[in-house]
PDB file of N, CA and C in Angstrom:
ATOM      1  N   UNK A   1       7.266 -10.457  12.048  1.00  0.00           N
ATOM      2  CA  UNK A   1       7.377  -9.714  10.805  1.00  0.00           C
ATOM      3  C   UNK A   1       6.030  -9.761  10.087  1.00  0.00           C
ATOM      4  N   UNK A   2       5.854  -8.731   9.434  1.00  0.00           N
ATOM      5  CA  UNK A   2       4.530  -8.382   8.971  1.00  0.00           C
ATOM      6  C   UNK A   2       4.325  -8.981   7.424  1.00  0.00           C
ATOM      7  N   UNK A   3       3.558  -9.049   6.669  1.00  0.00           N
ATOM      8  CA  UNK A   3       3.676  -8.479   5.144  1.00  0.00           C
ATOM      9  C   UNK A   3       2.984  -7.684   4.206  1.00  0.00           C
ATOM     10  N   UNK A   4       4.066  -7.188   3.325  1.00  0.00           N
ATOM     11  CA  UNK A   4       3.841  -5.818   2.956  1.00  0.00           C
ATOM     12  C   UNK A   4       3.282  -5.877   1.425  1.00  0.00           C
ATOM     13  N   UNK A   5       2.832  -5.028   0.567  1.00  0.00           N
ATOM     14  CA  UNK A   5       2.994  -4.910  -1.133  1.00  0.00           C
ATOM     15  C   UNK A   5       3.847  -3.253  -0.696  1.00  0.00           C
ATOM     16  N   UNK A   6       4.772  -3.592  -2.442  1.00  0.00           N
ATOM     17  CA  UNK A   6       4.955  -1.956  -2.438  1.00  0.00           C
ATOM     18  C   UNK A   6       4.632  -1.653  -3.828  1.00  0.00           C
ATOM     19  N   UNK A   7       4.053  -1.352  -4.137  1.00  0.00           N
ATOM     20  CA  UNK A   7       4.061  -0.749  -6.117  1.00  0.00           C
ATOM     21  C   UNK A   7       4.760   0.953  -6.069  1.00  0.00           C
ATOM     22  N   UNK A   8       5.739   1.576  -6.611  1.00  0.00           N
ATOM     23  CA  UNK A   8       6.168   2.172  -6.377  1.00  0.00           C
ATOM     24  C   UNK A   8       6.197   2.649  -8.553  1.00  0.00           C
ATOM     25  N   UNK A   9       6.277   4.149  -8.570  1.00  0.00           N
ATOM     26  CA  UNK A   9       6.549   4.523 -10.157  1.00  0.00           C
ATOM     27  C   UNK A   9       7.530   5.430 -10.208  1.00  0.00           C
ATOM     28  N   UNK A  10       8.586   4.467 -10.899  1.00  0.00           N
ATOM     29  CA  UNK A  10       9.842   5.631 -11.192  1.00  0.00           C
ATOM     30  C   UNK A  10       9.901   6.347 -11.978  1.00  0.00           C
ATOM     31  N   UNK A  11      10.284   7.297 -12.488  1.00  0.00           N
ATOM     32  CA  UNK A  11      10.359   8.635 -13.267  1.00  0.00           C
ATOM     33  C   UNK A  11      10.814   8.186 -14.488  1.00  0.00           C
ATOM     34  N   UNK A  12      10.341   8.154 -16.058  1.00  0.00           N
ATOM     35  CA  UNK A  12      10.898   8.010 -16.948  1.00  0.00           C
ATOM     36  C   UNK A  12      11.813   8.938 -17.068  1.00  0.00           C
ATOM     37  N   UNK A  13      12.641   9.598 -16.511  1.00  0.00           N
ATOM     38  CA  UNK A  13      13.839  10.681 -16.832  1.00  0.00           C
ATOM     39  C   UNK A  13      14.955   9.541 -16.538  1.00  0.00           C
ATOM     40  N   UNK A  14      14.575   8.387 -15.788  1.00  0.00           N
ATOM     41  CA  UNK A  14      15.633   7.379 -15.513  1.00  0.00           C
ATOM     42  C   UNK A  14      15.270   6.506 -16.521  1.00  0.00           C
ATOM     43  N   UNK A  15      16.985   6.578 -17.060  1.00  0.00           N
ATOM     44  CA  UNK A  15      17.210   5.338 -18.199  1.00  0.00           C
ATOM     45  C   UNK A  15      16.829   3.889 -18.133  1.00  0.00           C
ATOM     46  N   UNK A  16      16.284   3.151 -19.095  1.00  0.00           N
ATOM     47  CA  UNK A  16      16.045   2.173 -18.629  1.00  0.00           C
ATOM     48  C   UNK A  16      16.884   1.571 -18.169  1.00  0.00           C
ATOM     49  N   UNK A  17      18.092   1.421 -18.727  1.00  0.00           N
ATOM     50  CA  UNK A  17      19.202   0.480 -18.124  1.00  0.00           C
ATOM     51  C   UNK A  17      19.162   0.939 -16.319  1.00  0.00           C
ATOM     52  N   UNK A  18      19.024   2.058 -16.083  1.00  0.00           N
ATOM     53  CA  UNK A  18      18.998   2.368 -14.906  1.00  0.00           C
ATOM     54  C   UNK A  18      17.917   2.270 -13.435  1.00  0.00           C
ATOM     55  N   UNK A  19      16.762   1.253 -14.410  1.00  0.00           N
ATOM     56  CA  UNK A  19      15.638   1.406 -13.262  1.00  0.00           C
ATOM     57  C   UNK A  19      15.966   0.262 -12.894  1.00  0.00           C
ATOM     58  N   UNK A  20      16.554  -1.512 -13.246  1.00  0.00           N
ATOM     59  CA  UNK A  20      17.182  -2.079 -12.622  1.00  0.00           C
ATOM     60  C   UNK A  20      17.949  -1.868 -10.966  1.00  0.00           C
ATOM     61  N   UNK A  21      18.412  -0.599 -10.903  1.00  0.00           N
ATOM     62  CA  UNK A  21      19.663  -0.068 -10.112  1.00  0.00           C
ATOM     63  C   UNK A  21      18.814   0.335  -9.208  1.00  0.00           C
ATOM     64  N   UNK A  22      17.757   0.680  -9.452  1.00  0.00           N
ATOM     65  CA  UNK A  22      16.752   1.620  -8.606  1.00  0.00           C
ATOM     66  C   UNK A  22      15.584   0.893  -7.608  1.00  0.00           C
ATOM     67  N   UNK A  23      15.657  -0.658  -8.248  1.00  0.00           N
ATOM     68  CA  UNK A  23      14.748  -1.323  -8.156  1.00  0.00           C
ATOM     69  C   UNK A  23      15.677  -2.321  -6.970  1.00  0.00           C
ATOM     70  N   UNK A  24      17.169  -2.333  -7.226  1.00  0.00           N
ATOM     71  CA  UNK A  24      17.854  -3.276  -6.421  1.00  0.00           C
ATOM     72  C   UNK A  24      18.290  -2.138  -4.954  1.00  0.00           C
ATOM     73  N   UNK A  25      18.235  -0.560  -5.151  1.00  0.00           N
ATOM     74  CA  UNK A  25      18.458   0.061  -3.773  1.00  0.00           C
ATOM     75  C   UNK A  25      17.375  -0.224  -3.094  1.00  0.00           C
ATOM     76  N   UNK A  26      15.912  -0.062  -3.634  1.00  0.00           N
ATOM     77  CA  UNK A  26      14.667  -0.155  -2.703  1.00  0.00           C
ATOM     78  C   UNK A  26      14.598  -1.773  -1.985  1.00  0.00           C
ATOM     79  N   UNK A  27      15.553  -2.544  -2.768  1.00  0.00           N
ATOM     80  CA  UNK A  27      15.054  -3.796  -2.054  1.00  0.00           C
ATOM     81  C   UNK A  27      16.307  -4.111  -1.144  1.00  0.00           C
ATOM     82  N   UNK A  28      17.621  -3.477  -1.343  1.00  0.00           N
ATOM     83  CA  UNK A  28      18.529  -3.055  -0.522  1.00  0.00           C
ATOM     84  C   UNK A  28      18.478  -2.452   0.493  1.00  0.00           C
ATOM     85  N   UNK A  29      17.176  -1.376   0.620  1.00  0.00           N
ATOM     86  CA  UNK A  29      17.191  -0.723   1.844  1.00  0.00           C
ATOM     87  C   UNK A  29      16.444  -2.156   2.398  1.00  0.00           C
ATOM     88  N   UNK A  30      15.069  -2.632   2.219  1.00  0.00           N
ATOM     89  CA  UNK A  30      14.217  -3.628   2.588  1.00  0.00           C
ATOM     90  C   UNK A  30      15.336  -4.693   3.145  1.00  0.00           C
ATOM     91  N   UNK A  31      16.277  -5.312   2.803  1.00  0.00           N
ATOM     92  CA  UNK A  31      16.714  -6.757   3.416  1.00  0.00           C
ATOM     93  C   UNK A  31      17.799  -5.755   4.508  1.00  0.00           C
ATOM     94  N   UNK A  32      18.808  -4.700   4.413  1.00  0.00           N
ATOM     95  CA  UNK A  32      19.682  -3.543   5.423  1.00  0.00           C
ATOM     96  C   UNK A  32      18.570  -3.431   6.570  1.00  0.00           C
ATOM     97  N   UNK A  33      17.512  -3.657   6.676  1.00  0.00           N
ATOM     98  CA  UNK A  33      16.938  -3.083   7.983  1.00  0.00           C
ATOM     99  C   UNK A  33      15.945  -4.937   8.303  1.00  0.00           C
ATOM    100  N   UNK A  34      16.719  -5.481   7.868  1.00  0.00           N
ATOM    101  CA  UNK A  34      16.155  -6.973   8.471  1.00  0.00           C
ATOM    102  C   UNK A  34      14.797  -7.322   7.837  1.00  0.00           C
ATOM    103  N   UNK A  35      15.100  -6.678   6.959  1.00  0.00           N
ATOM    104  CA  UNK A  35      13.502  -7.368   5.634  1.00  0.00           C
ATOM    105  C   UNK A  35      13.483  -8.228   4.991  1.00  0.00           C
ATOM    106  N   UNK A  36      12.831  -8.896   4.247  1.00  0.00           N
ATOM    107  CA  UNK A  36      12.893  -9.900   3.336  1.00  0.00           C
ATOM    108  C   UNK A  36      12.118  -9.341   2.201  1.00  0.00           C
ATOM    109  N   UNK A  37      12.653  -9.891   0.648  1.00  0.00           N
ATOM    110  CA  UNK A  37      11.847  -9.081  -0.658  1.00  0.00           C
ATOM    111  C   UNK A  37      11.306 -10.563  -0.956  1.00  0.00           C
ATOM    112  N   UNK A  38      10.389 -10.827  -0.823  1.00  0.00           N
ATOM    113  CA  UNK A  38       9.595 -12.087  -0.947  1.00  0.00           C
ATOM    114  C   UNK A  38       9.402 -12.430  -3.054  1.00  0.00           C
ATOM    115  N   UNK A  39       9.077 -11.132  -3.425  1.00  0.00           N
ATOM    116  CA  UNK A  39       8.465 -11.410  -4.405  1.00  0.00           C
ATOM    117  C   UNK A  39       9.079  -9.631  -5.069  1.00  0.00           C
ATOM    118  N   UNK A  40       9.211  -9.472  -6.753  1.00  0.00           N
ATOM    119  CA  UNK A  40       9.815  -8.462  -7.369  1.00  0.00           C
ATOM    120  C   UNK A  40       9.183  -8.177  -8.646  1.00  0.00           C
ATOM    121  N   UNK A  41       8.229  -7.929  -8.963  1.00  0.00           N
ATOM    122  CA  UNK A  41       7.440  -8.197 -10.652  1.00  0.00           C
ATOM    123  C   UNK A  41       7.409  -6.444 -10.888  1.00  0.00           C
ATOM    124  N   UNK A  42       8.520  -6.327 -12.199  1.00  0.00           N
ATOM    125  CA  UNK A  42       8.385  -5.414 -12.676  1.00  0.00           C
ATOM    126  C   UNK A  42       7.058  -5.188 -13.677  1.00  0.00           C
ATOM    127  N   UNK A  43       6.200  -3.953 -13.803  1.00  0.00           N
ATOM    128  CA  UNK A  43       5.385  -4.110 -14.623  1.00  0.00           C
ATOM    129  C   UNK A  43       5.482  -3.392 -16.296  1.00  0.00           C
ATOM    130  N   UNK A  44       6.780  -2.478 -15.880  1.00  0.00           N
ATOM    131  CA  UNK A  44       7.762  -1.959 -17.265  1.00  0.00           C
ATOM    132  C   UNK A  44       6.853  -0.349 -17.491  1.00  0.00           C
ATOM    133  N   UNK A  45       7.353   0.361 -18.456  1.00  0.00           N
ATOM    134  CA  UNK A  45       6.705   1.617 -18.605  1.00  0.00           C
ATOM    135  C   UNK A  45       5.643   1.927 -19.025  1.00  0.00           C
ATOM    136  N   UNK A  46       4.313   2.273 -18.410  1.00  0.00           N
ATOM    137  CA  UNK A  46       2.827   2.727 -18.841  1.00  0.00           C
ATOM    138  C   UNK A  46       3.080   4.261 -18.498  1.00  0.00           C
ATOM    139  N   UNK A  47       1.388   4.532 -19.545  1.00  0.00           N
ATOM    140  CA  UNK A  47       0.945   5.346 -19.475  1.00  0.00           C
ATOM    141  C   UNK A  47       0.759   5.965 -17.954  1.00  0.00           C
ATOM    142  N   UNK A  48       0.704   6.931 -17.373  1.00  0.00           N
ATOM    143  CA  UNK A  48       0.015   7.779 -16.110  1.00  0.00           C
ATOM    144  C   UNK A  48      -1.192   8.322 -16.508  1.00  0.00           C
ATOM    145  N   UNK A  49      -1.969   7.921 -15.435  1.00  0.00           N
ATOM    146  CA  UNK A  49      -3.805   8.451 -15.807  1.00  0.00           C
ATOM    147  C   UNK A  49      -4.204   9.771 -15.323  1.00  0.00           C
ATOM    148  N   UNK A  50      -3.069  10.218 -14.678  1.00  0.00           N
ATOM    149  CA  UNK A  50      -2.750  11.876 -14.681  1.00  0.00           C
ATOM    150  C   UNK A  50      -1.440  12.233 -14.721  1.00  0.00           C
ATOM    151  N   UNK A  51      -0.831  13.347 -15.499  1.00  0.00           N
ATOM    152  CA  UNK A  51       0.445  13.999 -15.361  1.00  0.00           C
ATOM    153  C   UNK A  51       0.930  13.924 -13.645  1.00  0.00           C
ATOM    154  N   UNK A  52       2.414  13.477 -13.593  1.00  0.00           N
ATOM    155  CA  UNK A  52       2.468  13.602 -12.094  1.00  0.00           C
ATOM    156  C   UNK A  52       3.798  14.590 -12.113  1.00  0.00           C
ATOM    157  N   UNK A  53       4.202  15.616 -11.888  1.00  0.00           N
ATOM    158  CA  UNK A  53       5.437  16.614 -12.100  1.00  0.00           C
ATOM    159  C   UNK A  53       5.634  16.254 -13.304  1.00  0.00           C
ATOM    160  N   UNK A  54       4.665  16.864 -14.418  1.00  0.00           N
ATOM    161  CA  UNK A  54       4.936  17.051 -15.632  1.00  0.00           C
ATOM    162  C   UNK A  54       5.552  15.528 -16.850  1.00  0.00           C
ATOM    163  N   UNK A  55       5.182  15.045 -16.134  1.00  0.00           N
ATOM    164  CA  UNK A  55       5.478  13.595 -16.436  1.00  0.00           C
ATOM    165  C   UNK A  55       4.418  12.465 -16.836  1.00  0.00           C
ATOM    166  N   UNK A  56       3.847  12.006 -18.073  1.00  0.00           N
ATOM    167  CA  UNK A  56       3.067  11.520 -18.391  1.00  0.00           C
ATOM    168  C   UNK A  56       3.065  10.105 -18.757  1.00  0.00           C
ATOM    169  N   UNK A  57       4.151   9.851 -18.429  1.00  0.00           N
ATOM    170  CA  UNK A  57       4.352   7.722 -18.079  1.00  0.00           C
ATOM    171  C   UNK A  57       5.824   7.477 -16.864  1.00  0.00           C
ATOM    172  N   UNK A  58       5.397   6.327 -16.467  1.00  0.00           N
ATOM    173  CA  UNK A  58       6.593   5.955 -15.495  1.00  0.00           C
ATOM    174  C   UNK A  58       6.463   4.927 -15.406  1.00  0.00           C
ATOM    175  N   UNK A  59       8.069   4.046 -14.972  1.00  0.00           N
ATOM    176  CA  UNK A  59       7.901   2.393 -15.071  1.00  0.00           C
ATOM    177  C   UNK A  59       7.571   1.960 -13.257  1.00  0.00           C
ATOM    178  N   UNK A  60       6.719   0.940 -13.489  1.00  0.00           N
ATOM    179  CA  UNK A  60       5.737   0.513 -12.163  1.00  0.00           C
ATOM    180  C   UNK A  60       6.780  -0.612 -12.229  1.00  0.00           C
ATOM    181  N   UNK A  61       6.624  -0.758 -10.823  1.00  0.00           N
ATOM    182  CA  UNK A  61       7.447  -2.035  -9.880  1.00  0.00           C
ATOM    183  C   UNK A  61       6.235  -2.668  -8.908  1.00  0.00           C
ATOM    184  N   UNK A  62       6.516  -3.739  -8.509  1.00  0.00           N
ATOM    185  CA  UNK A  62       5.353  -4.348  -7.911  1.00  0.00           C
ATOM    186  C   UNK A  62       6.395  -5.151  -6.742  1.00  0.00           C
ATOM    187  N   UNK A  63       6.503  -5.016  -5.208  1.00  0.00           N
ATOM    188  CA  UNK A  63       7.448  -5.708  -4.328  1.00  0.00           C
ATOM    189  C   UNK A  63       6.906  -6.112  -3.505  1.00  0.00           C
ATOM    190  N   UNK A  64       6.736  -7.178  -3.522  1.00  0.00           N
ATOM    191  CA  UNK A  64       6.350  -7.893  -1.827  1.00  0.00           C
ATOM    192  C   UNK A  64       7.238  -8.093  -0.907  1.00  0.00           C
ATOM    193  N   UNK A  65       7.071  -7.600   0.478  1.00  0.00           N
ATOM    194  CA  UNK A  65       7.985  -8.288   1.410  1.00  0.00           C
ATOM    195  C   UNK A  65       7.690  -8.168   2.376  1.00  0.00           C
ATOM    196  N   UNK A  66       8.695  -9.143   3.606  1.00  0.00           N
ATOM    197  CA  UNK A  66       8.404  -8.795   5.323  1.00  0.00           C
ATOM    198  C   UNK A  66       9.320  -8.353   5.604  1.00  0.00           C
ATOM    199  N   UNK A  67       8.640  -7.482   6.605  1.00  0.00           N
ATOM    200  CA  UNK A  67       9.627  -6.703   7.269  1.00  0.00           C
ATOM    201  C   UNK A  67       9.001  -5.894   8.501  1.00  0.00           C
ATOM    202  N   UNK A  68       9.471  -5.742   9.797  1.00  0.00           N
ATOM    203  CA  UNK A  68       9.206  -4.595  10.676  1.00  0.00           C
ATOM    204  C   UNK A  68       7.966  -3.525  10.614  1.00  0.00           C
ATOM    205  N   UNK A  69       6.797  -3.085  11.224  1.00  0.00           N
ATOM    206  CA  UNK A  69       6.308  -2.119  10.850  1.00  0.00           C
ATOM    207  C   UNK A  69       7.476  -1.049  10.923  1.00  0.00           C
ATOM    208  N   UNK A  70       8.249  -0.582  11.739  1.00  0.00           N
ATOM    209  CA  UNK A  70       8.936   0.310  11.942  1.00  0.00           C
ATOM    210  C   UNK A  70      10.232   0.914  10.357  1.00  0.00           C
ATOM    211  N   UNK A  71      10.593  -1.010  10.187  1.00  0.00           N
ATOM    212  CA  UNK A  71      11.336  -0.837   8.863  1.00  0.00           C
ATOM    213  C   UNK A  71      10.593  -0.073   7.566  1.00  0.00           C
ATOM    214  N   UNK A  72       9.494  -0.615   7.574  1.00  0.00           N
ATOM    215  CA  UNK A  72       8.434  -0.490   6.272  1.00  0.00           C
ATOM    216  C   UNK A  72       7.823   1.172   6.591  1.00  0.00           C
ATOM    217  N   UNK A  73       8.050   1.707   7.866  1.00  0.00           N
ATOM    218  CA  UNK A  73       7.746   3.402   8.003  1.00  0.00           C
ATOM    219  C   UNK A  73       8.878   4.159   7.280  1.00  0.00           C
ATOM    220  N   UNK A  74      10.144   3.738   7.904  1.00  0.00           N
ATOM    221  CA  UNK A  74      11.467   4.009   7.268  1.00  0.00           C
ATOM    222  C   UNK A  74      11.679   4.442   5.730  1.00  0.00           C
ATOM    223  N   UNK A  75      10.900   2.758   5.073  1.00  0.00           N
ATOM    224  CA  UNK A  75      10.867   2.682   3.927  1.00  0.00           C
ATOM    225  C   UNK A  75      10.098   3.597   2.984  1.00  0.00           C
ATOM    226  N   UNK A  76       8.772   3.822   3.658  1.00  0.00           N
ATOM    227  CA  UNK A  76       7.691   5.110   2.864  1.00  0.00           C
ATOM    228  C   UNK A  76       8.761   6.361   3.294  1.00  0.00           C
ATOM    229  N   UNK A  77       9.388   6.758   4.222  1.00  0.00           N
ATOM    230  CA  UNK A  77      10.136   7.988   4.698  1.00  0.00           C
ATOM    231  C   UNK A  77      11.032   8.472   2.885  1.00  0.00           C
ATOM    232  N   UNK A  78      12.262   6.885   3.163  1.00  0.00           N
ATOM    233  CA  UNK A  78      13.177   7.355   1.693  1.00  0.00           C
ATOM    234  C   UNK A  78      12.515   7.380   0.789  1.00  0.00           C
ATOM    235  N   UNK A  79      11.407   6.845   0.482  1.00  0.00           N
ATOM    236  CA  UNK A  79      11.146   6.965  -1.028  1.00  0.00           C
ATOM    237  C   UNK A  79      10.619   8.054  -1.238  1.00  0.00           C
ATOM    238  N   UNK A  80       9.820   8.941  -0.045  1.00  0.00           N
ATOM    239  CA  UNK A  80       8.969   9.984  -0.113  1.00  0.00           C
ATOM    240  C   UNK A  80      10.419  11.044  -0.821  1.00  0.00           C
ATOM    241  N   UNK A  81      11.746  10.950   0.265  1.00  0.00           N
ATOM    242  CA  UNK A  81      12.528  11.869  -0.366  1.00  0.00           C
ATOM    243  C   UNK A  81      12.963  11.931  -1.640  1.00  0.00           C
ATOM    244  N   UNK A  82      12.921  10.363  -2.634  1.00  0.00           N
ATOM    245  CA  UNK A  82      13.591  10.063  -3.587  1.00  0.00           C
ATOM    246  C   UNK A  82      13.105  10.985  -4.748  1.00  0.00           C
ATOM    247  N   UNK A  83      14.066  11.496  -5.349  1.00  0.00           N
ATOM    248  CA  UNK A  83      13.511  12.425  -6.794  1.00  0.00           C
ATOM    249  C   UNK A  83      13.155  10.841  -8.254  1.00  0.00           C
ATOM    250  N   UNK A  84      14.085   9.865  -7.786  1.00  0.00           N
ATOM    251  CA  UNK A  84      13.716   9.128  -9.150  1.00  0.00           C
ATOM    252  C   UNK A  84      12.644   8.296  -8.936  1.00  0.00           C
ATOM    253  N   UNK A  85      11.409   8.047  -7.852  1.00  0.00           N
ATOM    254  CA  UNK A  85      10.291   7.771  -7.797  1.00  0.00           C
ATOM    255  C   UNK A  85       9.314   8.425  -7.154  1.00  0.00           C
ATOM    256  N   UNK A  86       8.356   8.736  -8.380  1.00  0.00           N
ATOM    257  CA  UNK A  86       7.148   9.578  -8.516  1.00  0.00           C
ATOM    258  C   UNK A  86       6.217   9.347  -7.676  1.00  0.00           C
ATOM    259  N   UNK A  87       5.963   8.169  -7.230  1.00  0.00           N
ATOM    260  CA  UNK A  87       4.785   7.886  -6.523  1.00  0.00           C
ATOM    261  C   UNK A  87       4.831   6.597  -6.000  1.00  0.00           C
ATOM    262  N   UNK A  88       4.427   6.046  -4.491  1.00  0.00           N
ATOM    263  CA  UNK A  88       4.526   5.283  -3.774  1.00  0.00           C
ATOM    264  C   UNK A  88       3.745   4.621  -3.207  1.00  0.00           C
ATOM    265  N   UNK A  89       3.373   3.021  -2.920  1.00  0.00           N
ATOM    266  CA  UNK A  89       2.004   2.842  -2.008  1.00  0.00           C
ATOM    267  C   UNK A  89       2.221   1.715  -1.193  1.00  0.00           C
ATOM    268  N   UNK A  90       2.570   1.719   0.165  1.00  0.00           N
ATOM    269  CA  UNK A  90       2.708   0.466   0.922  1.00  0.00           C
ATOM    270  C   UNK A  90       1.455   0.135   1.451  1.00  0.00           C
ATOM    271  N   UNK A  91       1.649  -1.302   1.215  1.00  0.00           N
ATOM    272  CA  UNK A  91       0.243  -1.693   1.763  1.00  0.00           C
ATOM    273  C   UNK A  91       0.219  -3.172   2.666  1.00  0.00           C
ATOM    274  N   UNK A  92      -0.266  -3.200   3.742  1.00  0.00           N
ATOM    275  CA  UNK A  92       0.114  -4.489   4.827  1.00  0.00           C
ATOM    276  C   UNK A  92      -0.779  -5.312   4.159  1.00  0.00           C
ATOM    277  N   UNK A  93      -0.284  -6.519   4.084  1.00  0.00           N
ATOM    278  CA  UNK A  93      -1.087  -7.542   3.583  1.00  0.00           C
ATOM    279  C   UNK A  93      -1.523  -8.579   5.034  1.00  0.00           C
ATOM    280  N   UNK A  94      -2.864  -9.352   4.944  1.00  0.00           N
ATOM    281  CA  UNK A  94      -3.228  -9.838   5.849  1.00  0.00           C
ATOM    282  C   UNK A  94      -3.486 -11.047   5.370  1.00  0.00           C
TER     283      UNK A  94
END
């Protein structure tokens, strides 16, 4: 097993009570395909240093974990489809 960072920015159109929910599917898909979420540091709602679909702040998540290269391809796949996060960045840690 490898390890990963994910910083991922969800859409302020999602309630806060609701980015909790959003934050426990992404790490739900991560441990469902034999991952581990090592580490979870929300960084809460900032500014965006460019509009991203008309959207000028979103709350940042910060996730470490191991898991599969194959799992962690999977993982960039759903989020790419997800409408409630804006923007995504996996990165292998060495």
């Amino acid at each position: 097993m490898r390890s990963y960072e994910l910083v991922y920015i969800i859409s302020p159109e999602v309630a806060d009570e609701d980015v909790e929910a959003v934050v426990d599917r992404v790490n739900k898909f991560i441990t469902g395909r034999g991952g581990e979420v090592t580490k979870v540091q929300p960084w809460g709602r900032k500014k965006l240093a460019y509009p991203i679909n008309r959207f000028r702040e979103g709350n940042y998540v910060l996730t470490e974990f191991k898991s599969e290269p194959n799992a962690a391809n999977d993982l960039e796949a759903s989020l790419r489809l997800s409408e409630e996060v804006l923007r995504h960045l996996v990165i292998r840690k060495d």
